[in-house]
C-alpha atoms as a PDB file:
ATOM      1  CA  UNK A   1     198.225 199.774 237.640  1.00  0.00           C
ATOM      2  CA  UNK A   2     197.374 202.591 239.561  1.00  0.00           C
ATOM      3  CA  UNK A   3     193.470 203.796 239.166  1.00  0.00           C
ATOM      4  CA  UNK A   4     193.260 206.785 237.186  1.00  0.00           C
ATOM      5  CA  UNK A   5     191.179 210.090 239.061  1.00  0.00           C
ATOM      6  CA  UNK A   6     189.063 212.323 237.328  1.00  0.00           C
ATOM      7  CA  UNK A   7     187.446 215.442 238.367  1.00  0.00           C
ATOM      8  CA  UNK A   8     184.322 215.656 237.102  1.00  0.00           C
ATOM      9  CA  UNK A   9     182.796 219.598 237.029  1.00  0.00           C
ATOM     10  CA  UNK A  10     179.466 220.756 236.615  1.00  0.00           C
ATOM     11  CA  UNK A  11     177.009 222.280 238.262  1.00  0.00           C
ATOM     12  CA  UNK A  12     174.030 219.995 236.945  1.00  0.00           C
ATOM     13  CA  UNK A  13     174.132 216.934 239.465  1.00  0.00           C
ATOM     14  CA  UNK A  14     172.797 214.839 237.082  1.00  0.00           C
ATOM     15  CA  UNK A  15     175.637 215.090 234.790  1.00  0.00           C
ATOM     16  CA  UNK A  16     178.122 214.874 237.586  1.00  0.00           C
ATOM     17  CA  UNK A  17     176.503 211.319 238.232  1.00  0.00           C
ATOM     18  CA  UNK A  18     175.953 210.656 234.962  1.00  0.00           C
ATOM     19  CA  UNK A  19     179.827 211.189 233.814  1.00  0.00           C
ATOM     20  CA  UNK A  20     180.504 209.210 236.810  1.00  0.00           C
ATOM     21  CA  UNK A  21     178.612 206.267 236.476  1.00  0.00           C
ATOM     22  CA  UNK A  22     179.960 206.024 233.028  1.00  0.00           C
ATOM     23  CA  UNK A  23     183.992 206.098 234.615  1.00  0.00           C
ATOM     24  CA  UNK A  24     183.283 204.145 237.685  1.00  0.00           C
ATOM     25  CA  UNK A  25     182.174 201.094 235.739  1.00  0.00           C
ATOM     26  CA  UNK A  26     185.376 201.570 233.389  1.00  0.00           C
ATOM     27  CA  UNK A  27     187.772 201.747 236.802  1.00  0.00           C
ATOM     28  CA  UNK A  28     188.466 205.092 236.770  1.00  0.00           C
ATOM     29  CA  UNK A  29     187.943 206.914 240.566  1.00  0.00           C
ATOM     30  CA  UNK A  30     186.120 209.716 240.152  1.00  0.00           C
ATOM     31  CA  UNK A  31     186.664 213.408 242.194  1.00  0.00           C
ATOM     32  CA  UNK A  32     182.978 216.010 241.799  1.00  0.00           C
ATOM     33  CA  UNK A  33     183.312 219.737 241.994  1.00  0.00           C
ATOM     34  CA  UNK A  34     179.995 221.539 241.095  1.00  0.00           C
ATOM     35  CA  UNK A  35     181.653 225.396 240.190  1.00  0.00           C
ATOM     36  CA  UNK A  36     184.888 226.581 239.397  1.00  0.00           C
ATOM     37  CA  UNK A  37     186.053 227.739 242.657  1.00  0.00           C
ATOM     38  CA  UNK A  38     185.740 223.902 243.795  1.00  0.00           C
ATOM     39  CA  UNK A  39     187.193 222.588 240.683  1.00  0.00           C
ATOM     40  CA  UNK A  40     190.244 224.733 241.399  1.00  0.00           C
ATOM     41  CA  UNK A  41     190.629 223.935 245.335  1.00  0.00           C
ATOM     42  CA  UNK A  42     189.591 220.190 244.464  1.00  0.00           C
ATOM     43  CA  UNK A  43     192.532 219.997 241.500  1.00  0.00           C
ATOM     44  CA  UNK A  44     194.719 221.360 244.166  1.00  0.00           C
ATOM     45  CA  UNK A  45     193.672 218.659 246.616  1.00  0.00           C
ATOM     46  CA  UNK A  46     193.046 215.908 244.854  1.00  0.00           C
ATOM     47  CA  UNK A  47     195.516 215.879 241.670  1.00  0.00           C
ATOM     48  CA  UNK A  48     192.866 214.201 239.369  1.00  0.00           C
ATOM     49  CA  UNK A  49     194.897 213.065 236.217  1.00  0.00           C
ATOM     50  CA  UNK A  50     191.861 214.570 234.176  1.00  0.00           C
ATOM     51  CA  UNK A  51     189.626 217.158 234.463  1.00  0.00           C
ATOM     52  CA  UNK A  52     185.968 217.264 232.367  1.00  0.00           C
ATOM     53  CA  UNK A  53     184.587 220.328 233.112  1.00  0.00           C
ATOM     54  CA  UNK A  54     181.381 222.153 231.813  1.00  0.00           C
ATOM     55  CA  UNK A  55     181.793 225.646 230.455  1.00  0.00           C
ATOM     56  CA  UNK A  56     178.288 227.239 232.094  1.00  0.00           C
ATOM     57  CA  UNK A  57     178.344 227.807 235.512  1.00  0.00           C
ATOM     58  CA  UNK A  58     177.799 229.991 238.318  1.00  0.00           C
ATOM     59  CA  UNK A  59     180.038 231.246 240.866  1.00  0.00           C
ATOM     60  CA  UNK A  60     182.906 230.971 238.591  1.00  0.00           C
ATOM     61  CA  UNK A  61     182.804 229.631 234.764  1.00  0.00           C
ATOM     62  CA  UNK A  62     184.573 226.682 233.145  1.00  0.00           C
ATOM     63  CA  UNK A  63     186.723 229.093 231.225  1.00  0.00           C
ATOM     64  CA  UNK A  64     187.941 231.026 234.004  1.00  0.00           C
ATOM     65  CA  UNK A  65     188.393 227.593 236.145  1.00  0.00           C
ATOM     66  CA  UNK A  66     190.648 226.403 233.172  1.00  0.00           C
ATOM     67  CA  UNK A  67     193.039 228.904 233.055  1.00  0.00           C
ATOM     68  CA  UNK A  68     193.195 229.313 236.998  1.00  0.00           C
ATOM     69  CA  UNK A  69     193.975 225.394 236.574  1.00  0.00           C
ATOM     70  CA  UNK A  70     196.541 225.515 233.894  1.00  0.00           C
ATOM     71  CA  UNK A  71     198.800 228.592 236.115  1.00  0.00           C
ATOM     72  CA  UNK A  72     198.900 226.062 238.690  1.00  0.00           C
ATOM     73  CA  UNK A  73     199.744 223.390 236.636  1.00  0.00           C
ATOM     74  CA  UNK A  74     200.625 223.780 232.984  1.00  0.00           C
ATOM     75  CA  UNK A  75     200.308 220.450 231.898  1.00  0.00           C
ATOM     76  CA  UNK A  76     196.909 219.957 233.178  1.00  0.00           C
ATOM     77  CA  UNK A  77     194.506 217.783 231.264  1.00  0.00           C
ATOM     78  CA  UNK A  78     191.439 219.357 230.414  1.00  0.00           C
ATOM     79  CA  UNK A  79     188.363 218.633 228.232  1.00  0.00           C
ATOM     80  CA  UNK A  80     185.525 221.196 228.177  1.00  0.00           C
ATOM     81  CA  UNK A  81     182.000 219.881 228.321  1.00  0.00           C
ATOM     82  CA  UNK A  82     179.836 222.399 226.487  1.00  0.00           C
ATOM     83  CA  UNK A  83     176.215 222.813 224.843  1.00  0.00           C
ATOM     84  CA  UNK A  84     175.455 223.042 221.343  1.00  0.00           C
ATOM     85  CA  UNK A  85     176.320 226.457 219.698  1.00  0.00           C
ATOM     86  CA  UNK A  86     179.117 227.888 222.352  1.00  0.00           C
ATOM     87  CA  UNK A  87     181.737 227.998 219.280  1.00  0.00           C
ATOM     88  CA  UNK A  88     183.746 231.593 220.065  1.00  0.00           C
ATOM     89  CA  UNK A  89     183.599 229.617 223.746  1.00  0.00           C
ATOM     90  CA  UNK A  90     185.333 226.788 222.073  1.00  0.00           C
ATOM     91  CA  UNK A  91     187.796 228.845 220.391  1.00  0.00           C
ATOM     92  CA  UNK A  92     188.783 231.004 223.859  1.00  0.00           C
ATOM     93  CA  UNK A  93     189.061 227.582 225.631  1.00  0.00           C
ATOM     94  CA  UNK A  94     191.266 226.247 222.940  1.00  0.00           C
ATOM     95  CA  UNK A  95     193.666 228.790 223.824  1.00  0.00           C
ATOM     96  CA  UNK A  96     193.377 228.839 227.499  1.00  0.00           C
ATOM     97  CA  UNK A  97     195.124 225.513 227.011  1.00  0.00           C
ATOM     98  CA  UNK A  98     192.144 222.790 226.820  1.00  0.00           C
ATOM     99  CA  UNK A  99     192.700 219.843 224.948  1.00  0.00           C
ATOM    100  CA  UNK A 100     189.712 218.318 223.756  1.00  0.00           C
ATOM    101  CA  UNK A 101     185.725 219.687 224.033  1.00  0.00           C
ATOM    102  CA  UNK A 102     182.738 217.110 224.478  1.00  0.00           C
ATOM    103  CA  UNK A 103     179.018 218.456 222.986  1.00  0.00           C
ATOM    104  CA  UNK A 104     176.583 217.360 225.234  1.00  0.00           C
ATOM    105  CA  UNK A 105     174.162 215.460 225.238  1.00  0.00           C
ATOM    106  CA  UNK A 106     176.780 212.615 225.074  1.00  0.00           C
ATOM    107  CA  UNK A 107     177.706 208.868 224.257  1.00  0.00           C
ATOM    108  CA  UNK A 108     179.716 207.694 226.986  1.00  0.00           C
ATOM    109  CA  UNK A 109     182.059 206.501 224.415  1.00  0.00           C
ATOM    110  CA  UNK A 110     182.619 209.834 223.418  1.00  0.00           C
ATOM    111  CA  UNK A 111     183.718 210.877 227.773  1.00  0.00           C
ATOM    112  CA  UNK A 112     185.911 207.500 227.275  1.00  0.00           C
ATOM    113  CA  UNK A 113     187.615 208.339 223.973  1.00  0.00           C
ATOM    114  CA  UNK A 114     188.484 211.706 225.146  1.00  0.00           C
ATOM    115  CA  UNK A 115     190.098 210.484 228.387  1.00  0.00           C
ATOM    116  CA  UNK A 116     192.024 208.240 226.540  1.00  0.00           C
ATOM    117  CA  UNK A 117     192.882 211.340 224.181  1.00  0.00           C
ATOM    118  CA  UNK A 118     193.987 213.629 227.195  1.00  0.00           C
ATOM    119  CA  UNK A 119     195.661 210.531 229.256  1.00  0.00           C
ATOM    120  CA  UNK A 120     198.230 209.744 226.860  1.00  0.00           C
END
């Protein structure tokens, strides 16, 4: 079977490595972007089969990354990482086409029940 690539995005290293660790060990390969503009040219590169992406960050947001994402490719699998209390976030993510949100702090089984959500 063919290994499965995820782009992780966030602009906090430690969750980039964090995420990663957690997917690595589970055979997943794993793509980093750290902002929006390099989750969009990295997605365009790299074809991930998933994206988790954080909502906060500079340079260019999760939200605006997302739908920049989905006009290149409308069946792009998305799942928004975001911090407690970013609910009207939620809701305009939601209809930008994202598929599943993860509150962090996380369990890793929530990252790995989520991927299997959006790889289906």
């Amino acid at each position: 079977m063919m290994q499965q690539k995820i782009l992780i995005v966030d602009d906090a290293k430690f969750m980039r490595v964090r995420c990663a660790r957690i997917l690595v060990e589970r055979g997943y390969s794993v793509v980093e972007a750290e902002n929006g503009i390099q989750a969009i040219e990295k997605y365009q590169n790299e074809a991930p089969d998933a994206v988790l992406m954080d909502i906060s960050m500079p340079e260019m947001d999760g939200l605006n990354a997302l739908r920049a994402i989905r006009e290149l490719d409308p069946a792009a699998r998305v799942a928004m990482l975001t911090a407690m209390g970013q609910q009207n976030v939620v809701i305009e993510a939601i209809k930008a086409g994202a598929r599943d949100f993860i509150v962090k702090p996380f369990e890793p089984d929530r990252i790995l029940k989520s991927l299997s959500k959006l790889l289906m």
